[in-house]
PDB file of N, CA and C in Angstrom:
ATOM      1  N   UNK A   1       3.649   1.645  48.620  1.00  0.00           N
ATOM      2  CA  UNK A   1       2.247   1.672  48.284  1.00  0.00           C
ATOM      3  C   UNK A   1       1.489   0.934  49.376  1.00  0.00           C
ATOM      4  N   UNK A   2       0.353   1.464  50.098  1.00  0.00           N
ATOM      5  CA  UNK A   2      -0.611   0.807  50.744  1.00  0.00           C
ATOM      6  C   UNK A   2      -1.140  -0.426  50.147  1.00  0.00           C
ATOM      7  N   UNK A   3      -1.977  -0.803  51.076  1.00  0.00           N
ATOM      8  CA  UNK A   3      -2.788  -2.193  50.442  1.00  0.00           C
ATOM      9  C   UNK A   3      -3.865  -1.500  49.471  1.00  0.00           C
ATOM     10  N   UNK A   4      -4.224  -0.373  49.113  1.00  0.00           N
ATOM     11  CA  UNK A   4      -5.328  -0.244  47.580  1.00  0.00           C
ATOM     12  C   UNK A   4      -4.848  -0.315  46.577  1.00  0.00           C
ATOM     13  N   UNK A   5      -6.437  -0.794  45.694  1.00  0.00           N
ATOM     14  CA  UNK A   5      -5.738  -1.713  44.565  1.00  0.00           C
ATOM     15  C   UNK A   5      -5.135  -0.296  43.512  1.00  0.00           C
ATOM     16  N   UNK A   6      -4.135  -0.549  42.372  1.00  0.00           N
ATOM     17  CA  UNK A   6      -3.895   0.408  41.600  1.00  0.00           C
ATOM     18  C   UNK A   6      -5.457   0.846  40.447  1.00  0.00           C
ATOM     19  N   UNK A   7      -5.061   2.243  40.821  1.00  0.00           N
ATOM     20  CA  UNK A   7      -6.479   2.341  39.919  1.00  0.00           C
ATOM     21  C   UNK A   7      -6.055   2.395  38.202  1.00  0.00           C
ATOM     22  N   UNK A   8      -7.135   1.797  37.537  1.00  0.00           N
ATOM     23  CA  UNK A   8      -6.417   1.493  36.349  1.00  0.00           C
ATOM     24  C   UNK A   8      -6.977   3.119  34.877  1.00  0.00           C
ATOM     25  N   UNK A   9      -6.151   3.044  34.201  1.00  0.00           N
ATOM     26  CA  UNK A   9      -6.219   4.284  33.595  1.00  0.00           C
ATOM     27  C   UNK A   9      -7.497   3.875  32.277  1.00  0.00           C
ATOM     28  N   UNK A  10      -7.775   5.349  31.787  1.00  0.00           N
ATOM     29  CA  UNK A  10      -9.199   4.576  30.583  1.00  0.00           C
ATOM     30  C   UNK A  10      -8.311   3.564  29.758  1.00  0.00           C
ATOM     31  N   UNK A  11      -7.045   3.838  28.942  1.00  0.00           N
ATOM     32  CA  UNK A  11      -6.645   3.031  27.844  1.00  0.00           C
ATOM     33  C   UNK A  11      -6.441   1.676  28.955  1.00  0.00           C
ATOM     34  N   UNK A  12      -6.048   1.119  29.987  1.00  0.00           N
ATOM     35  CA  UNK A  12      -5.602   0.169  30.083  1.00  0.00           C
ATOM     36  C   UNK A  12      -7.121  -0.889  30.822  1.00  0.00           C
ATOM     37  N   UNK A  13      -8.643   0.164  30.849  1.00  0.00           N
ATOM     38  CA  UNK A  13      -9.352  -0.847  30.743  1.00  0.00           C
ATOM     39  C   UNK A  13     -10.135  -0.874  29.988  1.00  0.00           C
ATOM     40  N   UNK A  14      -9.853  -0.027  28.520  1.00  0.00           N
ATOM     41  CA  UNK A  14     -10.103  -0.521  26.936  1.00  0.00           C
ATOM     42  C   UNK A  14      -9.311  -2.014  26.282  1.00  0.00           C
ATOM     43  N   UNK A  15      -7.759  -1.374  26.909  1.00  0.00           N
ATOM     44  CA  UNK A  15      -6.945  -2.937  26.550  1.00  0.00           C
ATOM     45  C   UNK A  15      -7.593  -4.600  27.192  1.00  0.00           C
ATOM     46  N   UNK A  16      -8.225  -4.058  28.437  1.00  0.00           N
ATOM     47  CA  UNK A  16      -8.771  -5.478  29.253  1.00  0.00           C
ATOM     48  C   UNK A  16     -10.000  -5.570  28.731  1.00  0.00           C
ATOM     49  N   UNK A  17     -11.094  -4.610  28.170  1.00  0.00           N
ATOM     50  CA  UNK A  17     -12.017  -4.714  27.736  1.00  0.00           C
ATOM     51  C   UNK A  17     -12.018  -5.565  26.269  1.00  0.00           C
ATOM     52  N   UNK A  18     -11.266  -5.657  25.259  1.00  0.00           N
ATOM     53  CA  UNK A  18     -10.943  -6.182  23.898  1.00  0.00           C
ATOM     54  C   UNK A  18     -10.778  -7.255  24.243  1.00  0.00           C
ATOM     55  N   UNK A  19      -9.678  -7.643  25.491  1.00  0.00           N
ATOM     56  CA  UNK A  19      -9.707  -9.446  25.958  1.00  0.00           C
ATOM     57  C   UNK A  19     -10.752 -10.063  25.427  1.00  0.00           C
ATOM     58  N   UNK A  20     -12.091  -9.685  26.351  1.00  0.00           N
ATOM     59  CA  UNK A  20     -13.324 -10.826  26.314  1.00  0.00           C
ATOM     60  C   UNK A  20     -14.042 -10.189  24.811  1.00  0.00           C
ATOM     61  N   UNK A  21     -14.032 -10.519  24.107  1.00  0.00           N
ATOM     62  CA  UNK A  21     -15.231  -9.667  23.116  1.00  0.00           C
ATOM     63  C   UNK A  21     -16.473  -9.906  23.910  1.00  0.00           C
ATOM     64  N   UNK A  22     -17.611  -9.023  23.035  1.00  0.00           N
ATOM     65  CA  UNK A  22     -18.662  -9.743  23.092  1.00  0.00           C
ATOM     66  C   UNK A  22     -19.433 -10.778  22.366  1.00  0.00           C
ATOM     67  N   UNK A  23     -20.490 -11.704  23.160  1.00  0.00           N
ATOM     68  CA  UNK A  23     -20.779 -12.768  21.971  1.00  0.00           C
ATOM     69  C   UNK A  23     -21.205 -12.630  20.900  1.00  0.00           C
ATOM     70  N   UNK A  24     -21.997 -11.068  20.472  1.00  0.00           N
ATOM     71  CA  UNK A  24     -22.545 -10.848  19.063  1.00  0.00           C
ATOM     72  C   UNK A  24     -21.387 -10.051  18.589  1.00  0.00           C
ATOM     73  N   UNK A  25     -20.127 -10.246  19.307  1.00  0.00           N
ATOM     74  CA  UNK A  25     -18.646  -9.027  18.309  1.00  0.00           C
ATOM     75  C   UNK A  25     -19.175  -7.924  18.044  1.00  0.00           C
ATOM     76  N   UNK A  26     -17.903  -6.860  17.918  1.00  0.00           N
ATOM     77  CA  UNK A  26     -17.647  -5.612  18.448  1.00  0.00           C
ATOM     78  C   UNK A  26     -18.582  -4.712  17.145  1.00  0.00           C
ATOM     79  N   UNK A  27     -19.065  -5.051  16.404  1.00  0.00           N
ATOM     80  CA  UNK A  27     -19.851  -4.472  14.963  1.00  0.00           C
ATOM     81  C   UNK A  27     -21.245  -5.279  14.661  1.00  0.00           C
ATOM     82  N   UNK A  28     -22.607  -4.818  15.109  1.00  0.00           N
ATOM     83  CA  UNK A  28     -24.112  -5.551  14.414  1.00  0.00           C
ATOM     84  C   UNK A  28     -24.249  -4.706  13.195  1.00  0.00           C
ATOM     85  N   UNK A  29     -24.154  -5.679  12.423  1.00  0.00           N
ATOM     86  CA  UNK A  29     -25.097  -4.746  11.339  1.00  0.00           C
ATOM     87  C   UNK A  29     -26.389  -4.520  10.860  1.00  0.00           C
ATOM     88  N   UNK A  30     -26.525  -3.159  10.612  1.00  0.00           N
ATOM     89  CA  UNK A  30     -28.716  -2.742  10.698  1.00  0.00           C
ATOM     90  C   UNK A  30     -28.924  -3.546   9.830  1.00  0.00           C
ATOM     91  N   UNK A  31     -28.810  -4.240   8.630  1.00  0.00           N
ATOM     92  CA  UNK A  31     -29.214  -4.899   7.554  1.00  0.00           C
ATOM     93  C   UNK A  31     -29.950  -3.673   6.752  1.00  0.00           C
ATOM     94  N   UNK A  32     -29.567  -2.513   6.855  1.00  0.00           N
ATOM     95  CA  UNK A  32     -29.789  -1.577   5.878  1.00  0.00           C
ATOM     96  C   UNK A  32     -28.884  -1.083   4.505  1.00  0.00           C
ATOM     97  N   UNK A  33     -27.930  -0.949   5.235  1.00  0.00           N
ATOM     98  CA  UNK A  33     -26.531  -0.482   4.159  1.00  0.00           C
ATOM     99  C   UNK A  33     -26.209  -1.610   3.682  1.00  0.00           C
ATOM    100  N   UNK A  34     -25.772  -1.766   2.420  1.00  0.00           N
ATOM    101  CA  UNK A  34     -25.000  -2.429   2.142  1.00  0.00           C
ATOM    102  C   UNK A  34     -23.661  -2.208   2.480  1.00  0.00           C
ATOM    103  N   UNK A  35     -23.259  -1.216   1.862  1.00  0.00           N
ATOM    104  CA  UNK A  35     -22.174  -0.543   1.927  1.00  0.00           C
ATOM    105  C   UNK A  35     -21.371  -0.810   3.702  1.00  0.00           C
ATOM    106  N   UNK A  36     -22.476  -0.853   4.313  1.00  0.00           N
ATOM    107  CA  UNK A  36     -21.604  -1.056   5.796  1.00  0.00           C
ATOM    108  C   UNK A  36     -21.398  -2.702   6.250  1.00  0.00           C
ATOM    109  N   UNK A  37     -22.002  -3.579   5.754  1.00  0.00           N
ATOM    110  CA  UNK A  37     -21.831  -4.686   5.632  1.00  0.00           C
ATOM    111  C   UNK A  37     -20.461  -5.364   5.717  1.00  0.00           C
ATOM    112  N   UNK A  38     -19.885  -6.341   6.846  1.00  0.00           N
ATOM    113  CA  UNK A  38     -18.555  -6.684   7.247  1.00  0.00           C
ATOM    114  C   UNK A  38     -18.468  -7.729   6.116  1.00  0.00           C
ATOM    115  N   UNK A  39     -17.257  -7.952   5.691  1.00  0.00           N
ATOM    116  CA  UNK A  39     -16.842  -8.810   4.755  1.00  0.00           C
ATOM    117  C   UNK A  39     -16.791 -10.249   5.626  1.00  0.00           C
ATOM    118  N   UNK A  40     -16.698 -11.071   4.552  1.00  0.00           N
ATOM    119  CA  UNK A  40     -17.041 -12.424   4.929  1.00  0.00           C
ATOM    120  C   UNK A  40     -15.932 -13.213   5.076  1.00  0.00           C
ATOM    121  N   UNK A  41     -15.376 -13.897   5.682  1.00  0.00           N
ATOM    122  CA  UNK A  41     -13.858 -14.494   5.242  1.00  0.00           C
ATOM    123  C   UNK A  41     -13.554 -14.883   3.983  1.00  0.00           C
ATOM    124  N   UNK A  42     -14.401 -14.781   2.669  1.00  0.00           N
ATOM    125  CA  UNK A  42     -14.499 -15.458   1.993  1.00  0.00           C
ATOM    126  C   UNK A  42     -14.027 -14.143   1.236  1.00  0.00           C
ATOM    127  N   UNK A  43     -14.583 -13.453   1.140  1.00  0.00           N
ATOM    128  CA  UNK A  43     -14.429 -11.834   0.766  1.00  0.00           C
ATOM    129  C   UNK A  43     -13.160 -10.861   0.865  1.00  0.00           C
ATOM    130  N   UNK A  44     -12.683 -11.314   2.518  1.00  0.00           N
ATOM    131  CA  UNK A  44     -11.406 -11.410   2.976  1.00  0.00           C
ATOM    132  C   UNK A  44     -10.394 -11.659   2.079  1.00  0.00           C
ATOM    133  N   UNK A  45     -10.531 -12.835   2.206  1.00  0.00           N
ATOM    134  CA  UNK A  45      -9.466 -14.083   1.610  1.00  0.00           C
ATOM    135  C   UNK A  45      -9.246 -13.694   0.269  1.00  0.00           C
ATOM    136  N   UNK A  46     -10.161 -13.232  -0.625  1.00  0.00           N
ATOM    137  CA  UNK A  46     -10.478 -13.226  -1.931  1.00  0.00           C
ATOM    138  C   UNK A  46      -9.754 -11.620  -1.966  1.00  0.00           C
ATOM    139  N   UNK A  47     -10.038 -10.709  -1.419  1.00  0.00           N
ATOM    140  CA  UNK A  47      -9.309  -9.624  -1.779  1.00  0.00           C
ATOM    141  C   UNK A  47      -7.886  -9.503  -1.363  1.00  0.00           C
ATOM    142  N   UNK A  48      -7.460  -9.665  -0.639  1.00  0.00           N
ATOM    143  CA  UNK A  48      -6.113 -10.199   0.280  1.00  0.00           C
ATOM    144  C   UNK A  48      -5.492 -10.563  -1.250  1.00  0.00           C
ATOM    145  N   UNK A  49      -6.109 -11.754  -1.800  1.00  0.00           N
ATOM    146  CA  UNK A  49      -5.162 -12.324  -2.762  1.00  0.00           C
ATOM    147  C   UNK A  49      -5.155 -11.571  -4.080  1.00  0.00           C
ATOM    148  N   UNK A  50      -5.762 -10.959  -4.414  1.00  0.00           N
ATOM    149  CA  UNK A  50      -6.145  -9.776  -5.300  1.00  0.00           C
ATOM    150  C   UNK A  50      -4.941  -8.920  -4.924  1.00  0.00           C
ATOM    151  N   UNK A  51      -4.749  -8.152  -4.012  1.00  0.00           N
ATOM    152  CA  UNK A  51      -4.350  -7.116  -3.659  1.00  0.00           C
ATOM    153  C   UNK A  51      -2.570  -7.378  -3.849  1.00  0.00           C
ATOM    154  N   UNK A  52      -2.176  -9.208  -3.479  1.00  0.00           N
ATOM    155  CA  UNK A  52      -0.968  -9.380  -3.498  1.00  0.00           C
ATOM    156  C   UNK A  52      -0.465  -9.752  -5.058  1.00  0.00           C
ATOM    157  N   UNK A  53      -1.761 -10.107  -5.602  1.00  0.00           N
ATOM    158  CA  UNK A  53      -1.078 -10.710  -7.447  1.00  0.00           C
ATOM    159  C   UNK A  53      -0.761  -9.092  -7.893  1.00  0.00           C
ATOM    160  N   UNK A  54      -1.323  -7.856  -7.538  1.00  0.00           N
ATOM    161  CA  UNK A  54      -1.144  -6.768  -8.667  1.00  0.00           C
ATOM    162  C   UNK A  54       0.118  -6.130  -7.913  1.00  0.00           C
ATOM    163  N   UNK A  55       0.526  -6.480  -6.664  1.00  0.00           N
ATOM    164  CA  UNK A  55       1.940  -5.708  -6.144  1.00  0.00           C
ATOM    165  C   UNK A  55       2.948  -5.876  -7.151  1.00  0.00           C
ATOM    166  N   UNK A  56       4.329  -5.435  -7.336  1.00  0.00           N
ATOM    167  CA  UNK A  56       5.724  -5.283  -7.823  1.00  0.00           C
ATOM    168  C   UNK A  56       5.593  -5.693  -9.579  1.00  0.00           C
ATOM    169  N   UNK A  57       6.623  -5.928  -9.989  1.00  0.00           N
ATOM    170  CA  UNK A  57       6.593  -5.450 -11.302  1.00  0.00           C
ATOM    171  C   UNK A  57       6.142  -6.462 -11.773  1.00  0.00           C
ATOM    172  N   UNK A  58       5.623  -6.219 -12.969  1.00  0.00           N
ATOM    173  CA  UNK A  58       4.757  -7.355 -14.364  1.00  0.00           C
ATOM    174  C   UNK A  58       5.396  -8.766 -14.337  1.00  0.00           C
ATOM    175  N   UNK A  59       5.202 -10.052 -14.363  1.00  0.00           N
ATOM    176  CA  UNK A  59       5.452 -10.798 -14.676  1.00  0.00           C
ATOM    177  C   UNK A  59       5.762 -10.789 -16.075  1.00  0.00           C
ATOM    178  N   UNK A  60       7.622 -11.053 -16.579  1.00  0.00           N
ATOM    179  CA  UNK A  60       7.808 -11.174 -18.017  1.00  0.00           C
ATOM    180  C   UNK A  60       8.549  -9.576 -18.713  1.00  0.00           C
ATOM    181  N   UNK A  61       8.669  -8.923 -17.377  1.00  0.00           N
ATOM    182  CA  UNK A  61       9.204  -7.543 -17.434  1.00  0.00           C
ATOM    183  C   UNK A  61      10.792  -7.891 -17.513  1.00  0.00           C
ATOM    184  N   UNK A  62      11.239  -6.931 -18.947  1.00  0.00           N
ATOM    185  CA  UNK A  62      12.963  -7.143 -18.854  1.00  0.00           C
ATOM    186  C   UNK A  62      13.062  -5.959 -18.346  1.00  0.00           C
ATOM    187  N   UNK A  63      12.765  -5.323 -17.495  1.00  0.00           N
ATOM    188  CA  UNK A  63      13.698  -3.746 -16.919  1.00  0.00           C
ATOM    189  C   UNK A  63      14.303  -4.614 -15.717  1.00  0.00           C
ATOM    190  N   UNK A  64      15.274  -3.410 -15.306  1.00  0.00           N
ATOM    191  CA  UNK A  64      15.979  -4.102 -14.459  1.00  0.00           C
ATOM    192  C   UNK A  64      15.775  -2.540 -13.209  1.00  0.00           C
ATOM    193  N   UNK A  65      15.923  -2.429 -12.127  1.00  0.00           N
ATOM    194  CA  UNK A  65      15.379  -1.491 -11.302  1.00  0.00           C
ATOM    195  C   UNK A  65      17.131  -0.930 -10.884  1.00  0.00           C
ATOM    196  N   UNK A  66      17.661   0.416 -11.376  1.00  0.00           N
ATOM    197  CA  UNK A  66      18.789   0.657 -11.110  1.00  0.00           C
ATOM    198  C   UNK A  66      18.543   2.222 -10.003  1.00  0.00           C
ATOM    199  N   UNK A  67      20.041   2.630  -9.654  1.00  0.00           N
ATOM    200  CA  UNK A  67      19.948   4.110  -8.838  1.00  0.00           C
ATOM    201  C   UNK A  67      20.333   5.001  -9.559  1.00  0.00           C
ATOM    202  N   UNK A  68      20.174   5.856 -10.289  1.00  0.00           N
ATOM    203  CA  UNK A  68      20.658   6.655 -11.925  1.00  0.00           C
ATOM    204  C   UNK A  68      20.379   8.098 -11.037  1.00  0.00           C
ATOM    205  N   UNK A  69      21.723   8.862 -11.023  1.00  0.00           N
ATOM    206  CA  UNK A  69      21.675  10.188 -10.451  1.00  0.00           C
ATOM    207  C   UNK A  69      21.816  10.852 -12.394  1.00  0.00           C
ATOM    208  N   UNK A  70      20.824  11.801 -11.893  1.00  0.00           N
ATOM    209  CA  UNK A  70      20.467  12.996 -13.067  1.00  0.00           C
ATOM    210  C   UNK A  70      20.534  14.443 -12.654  1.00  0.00           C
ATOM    211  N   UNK A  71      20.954  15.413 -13.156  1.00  0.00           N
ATOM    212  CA  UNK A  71      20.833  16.618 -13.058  1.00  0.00           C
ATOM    213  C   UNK A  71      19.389  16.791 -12.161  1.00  0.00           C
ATOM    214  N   UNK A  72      19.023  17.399 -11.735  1.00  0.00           N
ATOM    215  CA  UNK A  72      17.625  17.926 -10.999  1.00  0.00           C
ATOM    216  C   UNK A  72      16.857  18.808 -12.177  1.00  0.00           C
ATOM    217  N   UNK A  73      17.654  20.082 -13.249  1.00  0.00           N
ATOM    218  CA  UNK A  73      16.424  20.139 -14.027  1.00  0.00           C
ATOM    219  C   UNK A  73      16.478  19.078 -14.626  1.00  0.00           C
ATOM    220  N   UNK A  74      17.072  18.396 -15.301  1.00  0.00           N
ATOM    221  CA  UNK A  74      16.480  17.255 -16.343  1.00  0.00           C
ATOM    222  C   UNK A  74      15.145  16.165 -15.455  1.00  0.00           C
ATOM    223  N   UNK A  75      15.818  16.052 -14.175  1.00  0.00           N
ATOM    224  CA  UNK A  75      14.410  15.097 -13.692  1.00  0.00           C
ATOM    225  C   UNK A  75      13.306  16.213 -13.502  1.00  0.00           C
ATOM    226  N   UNK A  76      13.566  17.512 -13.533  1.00  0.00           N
ATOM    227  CA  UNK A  76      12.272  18.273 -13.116  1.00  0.00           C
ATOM    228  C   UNK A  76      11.653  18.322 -14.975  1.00  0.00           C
ATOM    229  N   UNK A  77      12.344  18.736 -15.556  1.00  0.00           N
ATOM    230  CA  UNK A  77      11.816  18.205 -17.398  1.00  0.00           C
ATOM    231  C   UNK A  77      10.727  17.191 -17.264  1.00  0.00           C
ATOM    232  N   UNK A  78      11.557  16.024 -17.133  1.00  0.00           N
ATOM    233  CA  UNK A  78      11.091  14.609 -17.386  1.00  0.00           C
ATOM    234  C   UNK A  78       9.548  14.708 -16.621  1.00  0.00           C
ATOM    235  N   UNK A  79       9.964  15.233 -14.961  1.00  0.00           N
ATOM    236  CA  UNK A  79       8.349  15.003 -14.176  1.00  0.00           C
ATOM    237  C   UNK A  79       7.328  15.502 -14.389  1.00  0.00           C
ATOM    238  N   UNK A  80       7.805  17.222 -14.996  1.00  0.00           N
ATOM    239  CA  UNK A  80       6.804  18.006 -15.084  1.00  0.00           C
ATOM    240  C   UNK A  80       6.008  17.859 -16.545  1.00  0.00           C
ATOM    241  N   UNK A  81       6.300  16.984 -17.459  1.00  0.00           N
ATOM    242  CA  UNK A  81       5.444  15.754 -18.510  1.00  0.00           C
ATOM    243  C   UNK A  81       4.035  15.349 -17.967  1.00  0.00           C
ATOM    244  N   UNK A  82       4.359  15.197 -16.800  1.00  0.00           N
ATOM    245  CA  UNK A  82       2.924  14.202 -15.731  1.00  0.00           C
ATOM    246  C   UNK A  82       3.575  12.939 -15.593  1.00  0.00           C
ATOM    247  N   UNK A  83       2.414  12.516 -15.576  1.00  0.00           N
ATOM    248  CA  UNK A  83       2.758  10.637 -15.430  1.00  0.00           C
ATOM    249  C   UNK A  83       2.675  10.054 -16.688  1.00  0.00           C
ATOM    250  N   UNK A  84       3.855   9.356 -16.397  1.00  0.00           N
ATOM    251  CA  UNK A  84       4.340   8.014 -17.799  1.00  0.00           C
ATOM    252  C   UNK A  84       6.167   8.797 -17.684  1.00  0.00           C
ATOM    253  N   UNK A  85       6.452   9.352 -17.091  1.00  0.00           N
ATOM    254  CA  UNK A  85       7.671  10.396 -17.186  1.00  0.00           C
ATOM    255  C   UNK A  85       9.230   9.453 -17.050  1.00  0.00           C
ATOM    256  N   UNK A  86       9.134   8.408 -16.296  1.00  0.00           N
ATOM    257  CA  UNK A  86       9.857   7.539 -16.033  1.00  0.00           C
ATOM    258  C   UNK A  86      10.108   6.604 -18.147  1.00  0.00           C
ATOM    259  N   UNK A  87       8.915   6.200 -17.947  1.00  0.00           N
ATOM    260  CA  UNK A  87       8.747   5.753 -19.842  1.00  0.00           C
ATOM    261  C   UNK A  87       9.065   6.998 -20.733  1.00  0.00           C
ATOM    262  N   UNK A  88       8.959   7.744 -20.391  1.00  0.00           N
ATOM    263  CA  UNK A  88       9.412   8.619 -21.411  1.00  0.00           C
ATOM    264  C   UNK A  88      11.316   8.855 -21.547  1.00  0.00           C
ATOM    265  N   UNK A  89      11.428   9.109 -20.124  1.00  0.00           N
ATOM    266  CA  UNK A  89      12.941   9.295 -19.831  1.00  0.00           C
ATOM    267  C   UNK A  89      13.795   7.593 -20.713  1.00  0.00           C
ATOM    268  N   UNK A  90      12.907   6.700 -20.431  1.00  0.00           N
ATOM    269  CA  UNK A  90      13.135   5.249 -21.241  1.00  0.00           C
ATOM    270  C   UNK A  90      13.543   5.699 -22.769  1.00  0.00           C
ATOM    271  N   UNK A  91      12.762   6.159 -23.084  1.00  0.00           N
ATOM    272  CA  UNK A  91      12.345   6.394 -24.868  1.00  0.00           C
ATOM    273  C   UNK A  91      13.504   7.448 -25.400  1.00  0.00           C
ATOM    274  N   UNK A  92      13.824   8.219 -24.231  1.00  0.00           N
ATOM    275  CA  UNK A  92      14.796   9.299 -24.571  1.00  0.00           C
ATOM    276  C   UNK A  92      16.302   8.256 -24.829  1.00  0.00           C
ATOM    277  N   UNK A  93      16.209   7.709 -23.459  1.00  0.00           N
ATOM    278  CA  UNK A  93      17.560   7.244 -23.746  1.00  0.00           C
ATOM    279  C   UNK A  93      17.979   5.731 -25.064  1.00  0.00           C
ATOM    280  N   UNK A  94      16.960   5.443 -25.607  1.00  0.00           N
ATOM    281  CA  UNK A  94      16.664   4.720 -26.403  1.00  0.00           C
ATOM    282  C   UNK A  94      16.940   5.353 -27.817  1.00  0.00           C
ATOM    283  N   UNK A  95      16.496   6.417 -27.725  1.00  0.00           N
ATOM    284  CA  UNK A  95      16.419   7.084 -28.757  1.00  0.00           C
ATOM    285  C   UNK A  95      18.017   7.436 -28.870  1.00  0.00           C
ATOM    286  N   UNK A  96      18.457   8.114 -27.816  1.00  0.00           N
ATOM    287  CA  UNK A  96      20.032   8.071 -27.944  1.00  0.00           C
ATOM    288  C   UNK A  96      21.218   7.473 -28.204  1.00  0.00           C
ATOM    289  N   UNK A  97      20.302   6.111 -27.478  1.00  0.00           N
ATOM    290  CA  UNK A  97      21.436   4.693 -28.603  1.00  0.00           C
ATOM    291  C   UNK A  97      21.337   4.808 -29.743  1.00  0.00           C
ATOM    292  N   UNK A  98      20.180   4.715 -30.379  1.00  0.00           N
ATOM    293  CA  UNK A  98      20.115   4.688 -32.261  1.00  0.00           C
ATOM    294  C   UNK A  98      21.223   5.355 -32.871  1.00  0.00           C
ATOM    295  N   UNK A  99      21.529   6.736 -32.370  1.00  0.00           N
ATOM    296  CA  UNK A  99      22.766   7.598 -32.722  1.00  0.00           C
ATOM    297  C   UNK A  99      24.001   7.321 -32.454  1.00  0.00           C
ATOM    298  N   UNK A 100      24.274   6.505 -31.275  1.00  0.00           N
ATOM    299  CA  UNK A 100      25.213   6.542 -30.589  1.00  0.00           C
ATOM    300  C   UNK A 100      25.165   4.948 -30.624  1.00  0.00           C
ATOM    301  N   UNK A 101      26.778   4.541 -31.214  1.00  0.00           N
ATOM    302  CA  UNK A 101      27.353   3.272 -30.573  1.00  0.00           C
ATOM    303  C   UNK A 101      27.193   2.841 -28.854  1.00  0.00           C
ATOM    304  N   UNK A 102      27.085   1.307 -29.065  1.00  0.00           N
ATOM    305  CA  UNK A 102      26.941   0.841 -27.730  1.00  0.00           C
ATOM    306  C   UNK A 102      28.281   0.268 -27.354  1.00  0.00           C
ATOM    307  N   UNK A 103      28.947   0.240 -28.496  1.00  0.00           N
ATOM    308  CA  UNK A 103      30.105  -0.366 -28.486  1.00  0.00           C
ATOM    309  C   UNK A 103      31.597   0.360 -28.314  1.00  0.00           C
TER     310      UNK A 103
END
């Protein structure tokens, strides 16, 4: 390579451009919308923690999360119910103990 400098490509002086922000940051808002209005750290913070209390299962839940191979029509039965199909497949096999020793 000669002594000129490498010329740089658009993405890699978008990447050098993000370095410096600018001092009023990359979003003004018109003070028209609400709706477009940037959240506040406070707002942030507050949904963030929202979002992590309602993840994975209920606090106080006795199921236990297993790998249960089924016929394909019976899971196509069970799905094509809609939703709650998983609780229902529950109720079935519940219902089947009553008849049937566990012992």
């Amino acid at each position: 390579m000669t002594g000129s400098a490498k010329q740089q490509t658009e993405r890699e002086m978008i990447l050098e451009a993000l370095k410096t922000p600018p001092p009023e940051g990359y979003y003004v808002w018109d003070g028209v919308n609400e709706d477009d209005r940037p959240a506040t750290e406070e707002e942030l913070a507050a949904a963030l923690k929202s979002y992590r209390q309602r993840r994975g299962r209920p606090t106080g839940s006795e199921k236990t999360q297993i790998a249960l191979r089924v016929d394909n029509d019976t899971l196509a039965a069970f799905k094509a119910t809609g939703r709650g199909w998983q609780t229902r497949m529950n109720a079935a096999l519940r219902e089947w103990l009553k008849d049937h020793s566990a012992a």
